[in-house]
Protein backbone atom coordinates (compact mmCIF):
# COMPACT_ATOMS: atom_id res chain seq x y z
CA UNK A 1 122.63 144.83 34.22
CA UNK A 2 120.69 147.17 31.72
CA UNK A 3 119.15 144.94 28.47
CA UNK A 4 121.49 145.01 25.26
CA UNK A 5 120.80 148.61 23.89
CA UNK A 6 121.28 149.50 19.91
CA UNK A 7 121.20 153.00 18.69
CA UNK A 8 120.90 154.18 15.22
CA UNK A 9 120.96 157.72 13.29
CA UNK A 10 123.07 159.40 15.69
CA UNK A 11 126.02 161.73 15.05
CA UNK A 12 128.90 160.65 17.36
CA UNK A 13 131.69 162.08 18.57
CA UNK A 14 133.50 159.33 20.77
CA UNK A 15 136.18 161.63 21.58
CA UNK A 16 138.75 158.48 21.81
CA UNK A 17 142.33 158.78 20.62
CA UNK A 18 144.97 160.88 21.17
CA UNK A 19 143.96 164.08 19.48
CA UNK A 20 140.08 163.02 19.61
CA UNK A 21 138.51 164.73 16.35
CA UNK A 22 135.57 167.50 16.92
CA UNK A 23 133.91 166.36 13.58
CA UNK A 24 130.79 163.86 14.66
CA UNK A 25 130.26 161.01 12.73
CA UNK A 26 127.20 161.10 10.74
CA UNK A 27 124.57 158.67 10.76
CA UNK A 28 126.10 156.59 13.22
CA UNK A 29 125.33 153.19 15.31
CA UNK A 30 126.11 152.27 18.78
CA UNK A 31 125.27 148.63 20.06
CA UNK A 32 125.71 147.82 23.59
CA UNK A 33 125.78 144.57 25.40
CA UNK A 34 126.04 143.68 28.87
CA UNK A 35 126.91 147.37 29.95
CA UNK A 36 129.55 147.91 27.72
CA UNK A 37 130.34 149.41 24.23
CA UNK A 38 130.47 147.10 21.32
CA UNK A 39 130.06 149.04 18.41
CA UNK A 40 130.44 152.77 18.34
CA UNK A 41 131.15 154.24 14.34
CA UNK A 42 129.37 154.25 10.88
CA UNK A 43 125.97 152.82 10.13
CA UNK A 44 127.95 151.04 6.99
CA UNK A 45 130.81 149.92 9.19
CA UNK A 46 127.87 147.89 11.09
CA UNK A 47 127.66 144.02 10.96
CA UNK A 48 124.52 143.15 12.76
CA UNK A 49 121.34 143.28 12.50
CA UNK A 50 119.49 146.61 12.69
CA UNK A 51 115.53 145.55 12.91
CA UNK A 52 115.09 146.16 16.90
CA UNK A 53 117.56 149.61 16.60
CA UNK A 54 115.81 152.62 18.33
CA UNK A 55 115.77 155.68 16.19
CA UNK A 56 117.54 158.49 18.09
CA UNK A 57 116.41 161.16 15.61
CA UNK A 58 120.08 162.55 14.90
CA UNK A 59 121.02 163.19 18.29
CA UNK A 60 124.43 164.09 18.85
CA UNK A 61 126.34 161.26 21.28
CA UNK A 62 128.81 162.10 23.54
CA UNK A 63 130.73 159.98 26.45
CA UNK A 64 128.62 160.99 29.37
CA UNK A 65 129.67 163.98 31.09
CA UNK A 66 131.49 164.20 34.57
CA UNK A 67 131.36 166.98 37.24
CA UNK A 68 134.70 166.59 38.37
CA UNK A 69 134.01 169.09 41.45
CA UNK A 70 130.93 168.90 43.22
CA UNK A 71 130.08 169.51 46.88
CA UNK A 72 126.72 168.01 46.83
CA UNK A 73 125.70 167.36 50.50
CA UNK A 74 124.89 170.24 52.34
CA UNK A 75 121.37 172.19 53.36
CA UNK A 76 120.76 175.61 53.76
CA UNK A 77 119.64 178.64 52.19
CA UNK A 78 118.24 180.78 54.86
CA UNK A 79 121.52 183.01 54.32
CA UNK A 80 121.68 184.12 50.69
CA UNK A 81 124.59 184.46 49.23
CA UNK A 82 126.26 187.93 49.04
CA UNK A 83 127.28 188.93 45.61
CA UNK A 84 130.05 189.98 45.13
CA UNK A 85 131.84 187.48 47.45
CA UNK A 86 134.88 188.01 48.47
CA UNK A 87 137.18 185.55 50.85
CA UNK A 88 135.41 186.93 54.35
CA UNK A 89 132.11 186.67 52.88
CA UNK A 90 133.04 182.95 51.33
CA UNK A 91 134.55 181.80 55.23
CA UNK A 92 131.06 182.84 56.71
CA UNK A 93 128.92 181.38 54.15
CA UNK A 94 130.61 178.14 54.66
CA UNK A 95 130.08 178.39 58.07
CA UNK A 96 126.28 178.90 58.48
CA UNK A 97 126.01 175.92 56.18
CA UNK A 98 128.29 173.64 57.76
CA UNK A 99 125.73 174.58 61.21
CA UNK A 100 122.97 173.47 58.81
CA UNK A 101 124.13 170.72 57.20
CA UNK A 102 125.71 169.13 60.50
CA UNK A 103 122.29 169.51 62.22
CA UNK A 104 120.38 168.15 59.54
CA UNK A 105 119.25 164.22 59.53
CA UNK A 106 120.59 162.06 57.14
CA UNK A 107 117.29 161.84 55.36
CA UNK A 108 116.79 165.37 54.31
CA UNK A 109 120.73 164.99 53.34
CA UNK A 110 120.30 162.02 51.40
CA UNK A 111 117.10 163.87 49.52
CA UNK A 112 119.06 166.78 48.57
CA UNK A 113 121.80 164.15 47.13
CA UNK A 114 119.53 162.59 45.08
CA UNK A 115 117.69 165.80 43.54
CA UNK A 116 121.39 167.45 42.73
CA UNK A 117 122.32 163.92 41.39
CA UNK A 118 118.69 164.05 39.13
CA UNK A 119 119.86 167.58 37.87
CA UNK A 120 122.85 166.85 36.85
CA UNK A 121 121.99 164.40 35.04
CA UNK A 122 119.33 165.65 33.23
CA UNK A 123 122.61 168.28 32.06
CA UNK A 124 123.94 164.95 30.55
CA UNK A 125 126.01 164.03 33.74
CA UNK A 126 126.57 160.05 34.16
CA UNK A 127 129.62 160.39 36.52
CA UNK A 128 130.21 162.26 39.33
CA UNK A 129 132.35 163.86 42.68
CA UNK A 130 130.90 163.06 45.25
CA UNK A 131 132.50 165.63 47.66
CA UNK A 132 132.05 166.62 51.26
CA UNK A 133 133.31 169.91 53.07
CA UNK A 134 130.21 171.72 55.10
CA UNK A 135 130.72 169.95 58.34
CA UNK A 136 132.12 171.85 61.65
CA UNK A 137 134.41 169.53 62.88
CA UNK A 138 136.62 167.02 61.20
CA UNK A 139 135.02 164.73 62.37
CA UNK A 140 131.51 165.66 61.02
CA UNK A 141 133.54 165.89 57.88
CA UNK A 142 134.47 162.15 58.18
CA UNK A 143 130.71 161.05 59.38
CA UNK A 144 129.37 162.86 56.01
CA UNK A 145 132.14 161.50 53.85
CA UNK A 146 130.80 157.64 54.99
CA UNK A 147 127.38 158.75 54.25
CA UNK A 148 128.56 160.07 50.69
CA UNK A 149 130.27 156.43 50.17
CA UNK A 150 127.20 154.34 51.29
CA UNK A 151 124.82 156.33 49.56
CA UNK A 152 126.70 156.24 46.07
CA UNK A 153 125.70 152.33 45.90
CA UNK A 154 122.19 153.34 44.88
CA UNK A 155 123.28 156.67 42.96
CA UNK A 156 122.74 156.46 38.94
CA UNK A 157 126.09 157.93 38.24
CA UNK A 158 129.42 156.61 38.55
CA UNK A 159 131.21 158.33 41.14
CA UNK A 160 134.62 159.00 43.39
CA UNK A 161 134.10 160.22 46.18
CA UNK A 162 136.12 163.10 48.01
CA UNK A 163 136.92 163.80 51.68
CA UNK A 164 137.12 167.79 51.58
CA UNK A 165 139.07 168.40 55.38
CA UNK A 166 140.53 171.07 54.49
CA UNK A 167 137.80 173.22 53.27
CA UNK A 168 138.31 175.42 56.48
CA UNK A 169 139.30 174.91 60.11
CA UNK A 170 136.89 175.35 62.55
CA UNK A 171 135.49 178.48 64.40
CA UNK A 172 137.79 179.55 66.99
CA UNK A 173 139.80 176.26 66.86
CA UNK A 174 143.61 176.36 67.55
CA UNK A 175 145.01 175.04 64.31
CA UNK A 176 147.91 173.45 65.88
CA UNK A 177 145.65 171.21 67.94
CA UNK A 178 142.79 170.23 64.72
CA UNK A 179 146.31 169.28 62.64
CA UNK A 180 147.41 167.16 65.66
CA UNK A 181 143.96 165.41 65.88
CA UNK A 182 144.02 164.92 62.45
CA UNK A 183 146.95 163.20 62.56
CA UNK A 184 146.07 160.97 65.54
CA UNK A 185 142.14 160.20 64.95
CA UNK A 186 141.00 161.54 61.76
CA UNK A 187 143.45 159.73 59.64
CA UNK A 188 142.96 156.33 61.16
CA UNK A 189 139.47 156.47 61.06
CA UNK A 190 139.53 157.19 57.26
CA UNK A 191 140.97 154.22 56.68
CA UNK A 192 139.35 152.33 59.03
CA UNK A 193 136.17 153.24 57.57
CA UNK A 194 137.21 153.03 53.92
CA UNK A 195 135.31 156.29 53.00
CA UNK A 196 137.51 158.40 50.67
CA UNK A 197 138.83 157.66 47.19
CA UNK A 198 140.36 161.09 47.65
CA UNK A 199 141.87 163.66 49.81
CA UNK A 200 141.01 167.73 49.05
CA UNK A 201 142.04 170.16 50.87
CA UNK A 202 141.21 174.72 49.98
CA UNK A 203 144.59 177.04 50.03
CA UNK A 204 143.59 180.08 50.33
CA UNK A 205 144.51 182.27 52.90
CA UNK A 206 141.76 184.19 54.35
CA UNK A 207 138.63 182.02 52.84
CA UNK A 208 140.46 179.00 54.12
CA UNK A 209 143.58 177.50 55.03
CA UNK A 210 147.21 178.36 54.40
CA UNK A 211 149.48 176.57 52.61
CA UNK A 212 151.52 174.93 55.68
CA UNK A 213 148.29 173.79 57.03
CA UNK A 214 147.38 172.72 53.95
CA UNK A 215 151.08 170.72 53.44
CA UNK A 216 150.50 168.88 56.56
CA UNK A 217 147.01 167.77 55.84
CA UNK A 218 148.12 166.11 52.41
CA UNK A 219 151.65 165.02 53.59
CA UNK A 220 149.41 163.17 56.33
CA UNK A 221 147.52 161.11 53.68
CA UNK A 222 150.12 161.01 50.98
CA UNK A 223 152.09 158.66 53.33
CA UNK A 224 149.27 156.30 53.00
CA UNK A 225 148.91 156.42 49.52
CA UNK A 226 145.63 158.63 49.41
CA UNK A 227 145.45 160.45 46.49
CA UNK A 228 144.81 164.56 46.66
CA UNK A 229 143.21 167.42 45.26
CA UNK A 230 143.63 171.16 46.02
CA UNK A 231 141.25 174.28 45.66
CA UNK A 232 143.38 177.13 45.51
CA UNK A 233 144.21 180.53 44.27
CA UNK A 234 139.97 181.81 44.05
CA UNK A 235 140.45 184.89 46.07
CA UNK A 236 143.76 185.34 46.27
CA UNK A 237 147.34 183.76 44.85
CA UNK A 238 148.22 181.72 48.17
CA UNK A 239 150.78 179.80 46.44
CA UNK A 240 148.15 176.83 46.29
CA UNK A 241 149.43 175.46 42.99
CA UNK A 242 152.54 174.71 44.57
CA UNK A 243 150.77 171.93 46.24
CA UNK A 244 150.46 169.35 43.46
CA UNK A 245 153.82 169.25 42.39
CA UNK A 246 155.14 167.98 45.96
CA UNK A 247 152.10 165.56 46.35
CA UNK A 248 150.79 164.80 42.85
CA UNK A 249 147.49 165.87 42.97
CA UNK A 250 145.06 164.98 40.45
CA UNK A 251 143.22 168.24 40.38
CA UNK A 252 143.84 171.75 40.95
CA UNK A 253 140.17 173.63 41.04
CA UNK A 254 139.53 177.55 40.70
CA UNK A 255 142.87 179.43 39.95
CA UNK A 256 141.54 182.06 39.51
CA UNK A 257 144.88 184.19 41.27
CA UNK A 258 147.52 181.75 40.03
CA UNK A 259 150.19 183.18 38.21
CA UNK A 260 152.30 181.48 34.81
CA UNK A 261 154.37 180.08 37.20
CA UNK A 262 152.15 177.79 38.90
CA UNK A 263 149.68 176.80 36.49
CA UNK A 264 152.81 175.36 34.22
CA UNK A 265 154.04 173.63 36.84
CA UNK A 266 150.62 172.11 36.78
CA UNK A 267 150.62 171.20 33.49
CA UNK A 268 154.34 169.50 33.63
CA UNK A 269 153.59 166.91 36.32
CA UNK A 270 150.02 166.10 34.66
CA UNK A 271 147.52 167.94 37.43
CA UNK A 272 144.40 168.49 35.67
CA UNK A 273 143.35 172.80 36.17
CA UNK A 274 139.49 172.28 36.86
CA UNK A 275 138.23 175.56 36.15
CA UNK A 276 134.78 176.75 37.50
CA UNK A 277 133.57 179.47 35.34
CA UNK A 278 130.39 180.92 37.14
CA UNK A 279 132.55 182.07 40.05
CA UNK A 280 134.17 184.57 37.50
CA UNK A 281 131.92 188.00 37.88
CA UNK A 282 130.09 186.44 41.25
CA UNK A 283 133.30 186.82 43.01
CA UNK A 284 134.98 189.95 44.26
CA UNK A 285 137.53 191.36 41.59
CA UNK A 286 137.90 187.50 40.50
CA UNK A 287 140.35 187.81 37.36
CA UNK A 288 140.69 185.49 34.66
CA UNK A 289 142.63 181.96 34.86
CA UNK A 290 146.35 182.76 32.96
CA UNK A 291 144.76 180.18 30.36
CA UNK A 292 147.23 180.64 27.33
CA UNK A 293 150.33 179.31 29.98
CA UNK A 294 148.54 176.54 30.09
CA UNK A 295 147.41 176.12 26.46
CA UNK A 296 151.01 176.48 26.26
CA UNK A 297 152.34 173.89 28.35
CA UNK A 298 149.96 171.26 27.33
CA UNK A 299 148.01 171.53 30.62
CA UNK A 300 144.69 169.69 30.66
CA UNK A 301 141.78 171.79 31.34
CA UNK A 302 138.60 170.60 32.52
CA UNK A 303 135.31 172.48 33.55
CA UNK A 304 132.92 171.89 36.59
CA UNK A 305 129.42 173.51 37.74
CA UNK A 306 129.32 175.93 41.04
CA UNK A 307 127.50 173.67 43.17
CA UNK A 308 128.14 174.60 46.61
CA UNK A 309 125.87 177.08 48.61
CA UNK A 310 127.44 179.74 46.83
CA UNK A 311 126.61 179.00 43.29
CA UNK A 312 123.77 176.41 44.10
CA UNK A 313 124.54 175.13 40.01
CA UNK A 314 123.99 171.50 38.58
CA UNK A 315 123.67 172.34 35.13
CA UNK A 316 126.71 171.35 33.41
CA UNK A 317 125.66 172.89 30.10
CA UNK A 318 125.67 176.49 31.63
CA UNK A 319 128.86 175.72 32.89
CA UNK A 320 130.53 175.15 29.42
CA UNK A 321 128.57 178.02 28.21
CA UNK A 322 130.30 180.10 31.00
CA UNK A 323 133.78 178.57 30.16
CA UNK A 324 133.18 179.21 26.35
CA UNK A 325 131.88 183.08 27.76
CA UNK A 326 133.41 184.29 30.16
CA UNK A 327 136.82 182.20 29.87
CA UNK A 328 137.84 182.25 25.94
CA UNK A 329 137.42 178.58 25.98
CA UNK A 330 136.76 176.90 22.40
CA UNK A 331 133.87 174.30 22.07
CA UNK A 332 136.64 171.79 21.41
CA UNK A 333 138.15 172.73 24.92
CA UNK A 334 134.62 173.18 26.78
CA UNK A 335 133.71 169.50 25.30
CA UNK A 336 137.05 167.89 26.49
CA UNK A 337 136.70 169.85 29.65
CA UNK A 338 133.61 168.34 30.63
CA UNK A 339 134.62 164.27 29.41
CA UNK A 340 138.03 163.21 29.06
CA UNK A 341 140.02 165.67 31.21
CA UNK A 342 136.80 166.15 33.59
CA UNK A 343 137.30 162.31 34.14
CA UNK A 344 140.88 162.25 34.68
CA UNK A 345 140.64 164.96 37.40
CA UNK A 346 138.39 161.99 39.38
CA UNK A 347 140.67 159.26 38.48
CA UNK A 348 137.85 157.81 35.99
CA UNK A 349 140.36 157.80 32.85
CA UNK A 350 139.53 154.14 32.23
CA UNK A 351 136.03 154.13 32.66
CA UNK A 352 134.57 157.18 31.73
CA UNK A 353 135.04 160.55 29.36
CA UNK A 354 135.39 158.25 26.13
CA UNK A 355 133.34 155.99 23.86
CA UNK A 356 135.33 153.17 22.83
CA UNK A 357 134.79 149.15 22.16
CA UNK A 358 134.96 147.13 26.26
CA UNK A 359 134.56 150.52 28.00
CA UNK A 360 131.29 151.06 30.36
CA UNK A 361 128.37 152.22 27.61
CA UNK A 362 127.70 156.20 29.55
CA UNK A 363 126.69 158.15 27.15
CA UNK A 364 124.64 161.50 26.65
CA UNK A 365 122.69 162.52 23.69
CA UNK A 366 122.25 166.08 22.74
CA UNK A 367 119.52 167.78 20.35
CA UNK A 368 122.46 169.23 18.56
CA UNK A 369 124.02 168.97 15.41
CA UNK A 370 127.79 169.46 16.47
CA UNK A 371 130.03 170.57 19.75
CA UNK A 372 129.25 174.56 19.06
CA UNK A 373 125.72 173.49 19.37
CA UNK A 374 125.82 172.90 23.33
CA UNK A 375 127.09 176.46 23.97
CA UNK A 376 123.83 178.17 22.47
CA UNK A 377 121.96 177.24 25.53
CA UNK A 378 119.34 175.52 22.88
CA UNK A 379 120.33 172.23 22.83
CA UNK A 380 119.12 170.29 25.44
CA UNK A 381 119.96 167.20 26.40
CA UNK A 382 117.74 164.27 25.42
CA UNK A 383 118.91 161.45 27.43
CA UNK A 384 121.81 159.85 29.12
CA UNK A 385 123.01 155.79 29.55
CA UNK A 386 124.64 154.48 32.43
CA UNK A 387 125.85 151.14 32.03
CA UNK A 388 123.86 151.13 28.83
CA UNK A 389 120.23 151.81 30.69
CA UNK A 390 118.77 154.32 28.15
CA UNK A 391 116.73 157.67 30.69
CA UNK A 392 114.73 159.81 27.90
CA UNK A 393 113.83 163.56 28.94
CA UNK A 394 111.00 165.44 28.54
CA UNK A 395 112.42 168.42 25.56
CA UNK A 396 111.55 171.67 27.35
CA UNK A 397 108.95 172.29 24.54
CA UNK A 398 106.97 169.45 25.96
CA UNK A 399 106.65 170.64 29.60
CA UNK A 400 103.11 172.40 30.34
């Protein structure tokens, strides 16, 4: 456990409550003991003693951030990415990489990890999806989802971590019979092997599955309790947002085709839309997500980086800046997107996405003066605390 930690002349914005206010405190103190929040507020609202407090030069403090989809572990790169990419383009990209990535040793896997991991975080990322999807089998996707779960013992970000088997089927498989196997072997053996804190599975039609295959993959681990995500809707509307209703998904990701209809029905049984922002202009005639039916409905929205093979992004900051871009969104709704919703999409709610007394002390500090700030792409981040261990970074002014 990190040593108690005490921060002073910071503006904060713990982003706790039920309509969390935008406004940072000024000149603010956080104390941290054992891991955990103390104090988080006013200097003058402080009670202890302030001798040993480190000077954070009036950062601006924020809960960590979370990259609530992330596909981390998977090598590559001799194929570049075509641009635009549509859903044929998409199904053979994530083919050549799942050849790569399921020929590679667990070494050079376990490298790339850890340098996505350090990027991230350097974005101000303290928790993390750890998510699978580039092997060629289902069972290679089950054999990388165990290396995901022992690996994230040593990772320096909180993390859930995902078993993607329904990214796509594989080349030249008979569906009926990878379903039926699934059923028999792969199901078993993810319990057996205690791998997955979630179920995800990609509905959309030609880039991936269809949305029976995609029913019977999630009715196969909703009977044991597992919960689920779905990637729909990027290239096409395949009726993907249908999916959470009937299984109670967590997270919906990319909706980019989804009509009023389905992202409301997102919003009314609590799904969280995770909308990745960069894909809009890569993709092939990718429109805009129907955002105000969701604004409307009281759906959460939360952002995430491009991070598979065909974004190859782990800079969470450009992400926001893309949402606040390219999507409409307002700093208030790119700063929840990336912390309280972000973390409710990975089932972190309790432990992450909010600074408040007894919660784990993950924070990120910002050379910014308030929320508008981290969309200018000039704010930096200055360091990040996981459990209350304090990581400085180098400003970019001070690199040679």
């Amino acid at each position: 456990m990190a040593d108690p930690l005490l921060l002073t002349n910071l503006r904060l914005l713990t982003l706790d409550g039920d309509t969390p206010s935008m406004e940072p405190v000024p000149d603010a103190v956080i104390a941290v003991n054992n891991g955990r929040i103390e104090y988080a507020g006013p200097k003058d609202g402080y009670t202890g003693d302030l001798a040993t407090a480190r000077d954070m030069g009036g950062a601006l403090a924020l809960p960590g951030l979370v990259a609530c989809h992330a596909p981390l572990l998977w090598t590559g790169g001799t194929h570049p990415c075509p641009a635009p990419l549509d859903a044929d383009g998409y199904r053979t990209l994530v083919r050549q990489t799942a050849r790569s990535t399921t020929g590679a040793d667990e070494a050079t896997l376990l490298s790339l990890l850890g340098d996505r991991i350090s990027r991230l975080r350097r974005s101000g990322v303290t928790s993390c999806e750890l998510k699978s999807g580039f092997g060629v089998t289902a069972s290679d996707e089950l054999r990388l989802t165990a290396l995901l779960r022992r690996a994230s013992a040593d990772l320096p970000v909180q993390s859930r971590v995902t078993l993607f088997i329904g990214h796509q089927l594989p080349e030249d498989s008979d569906p009926d019979d990878v379903l039926a196997e699934t059923e028999t072997r792969i199901v078993p053996e993810t319990y057996a092997l205690g791998c997955a804190d979630a179920v995800e599975v990609f509905c959309d039609d030609d880039a991936a599955l269809d949305l029976d295959q995609c029913s019977t993959i999630l009715e196969l681990y909703y009977k044991k309790k597992t919960p689920s995500r779905v990637s729909c809707d990027r290239f096409e509307d395949a009726a993907g947002a249908t999916l959470p209703a009937s299984f109670y998904s967590r997270a919906a990701t990319f909706l980019n085709h989804t009509d009023d209809t389905g992202l409301e029905g997102l919003a009314g049984i609590g799904t969280v839309a995770v909308l990745i922002p960069e894909t809009i202009g890569h993709d092939d005639t990718a429109p805009l997500p129907q955002l105000d039916a969701l604004r409307k409905s009281g759906g959460r929205m939360a952002l995430s980086v491009h991070a598979g093979p065909d974004g190859n992004s782990f800079d969470m900051l450009a992400a926001m800046r893309a949402g606040h871009l390219r999507l409409g969104l307002t700093p208030a709704e790119c700063v929840l997107g990336v912390t309280r919703h972000a973390a409710r999409a990975l089932g972190l709610q309790d432990s992450a996405g909010r600074i408040a007394p007894d919660r784990p002390a993950d924070l990120a500090f910002f050379d910014a003066h308030d929320p508008a700030d981290l969309l200018t792409g000039d704010a930096p981040c200055l360091a990040v605390a996981r459990d209350g261990a304090l990581e400085h970074f180098d400003r970019p002014s001070d690199k040679d």
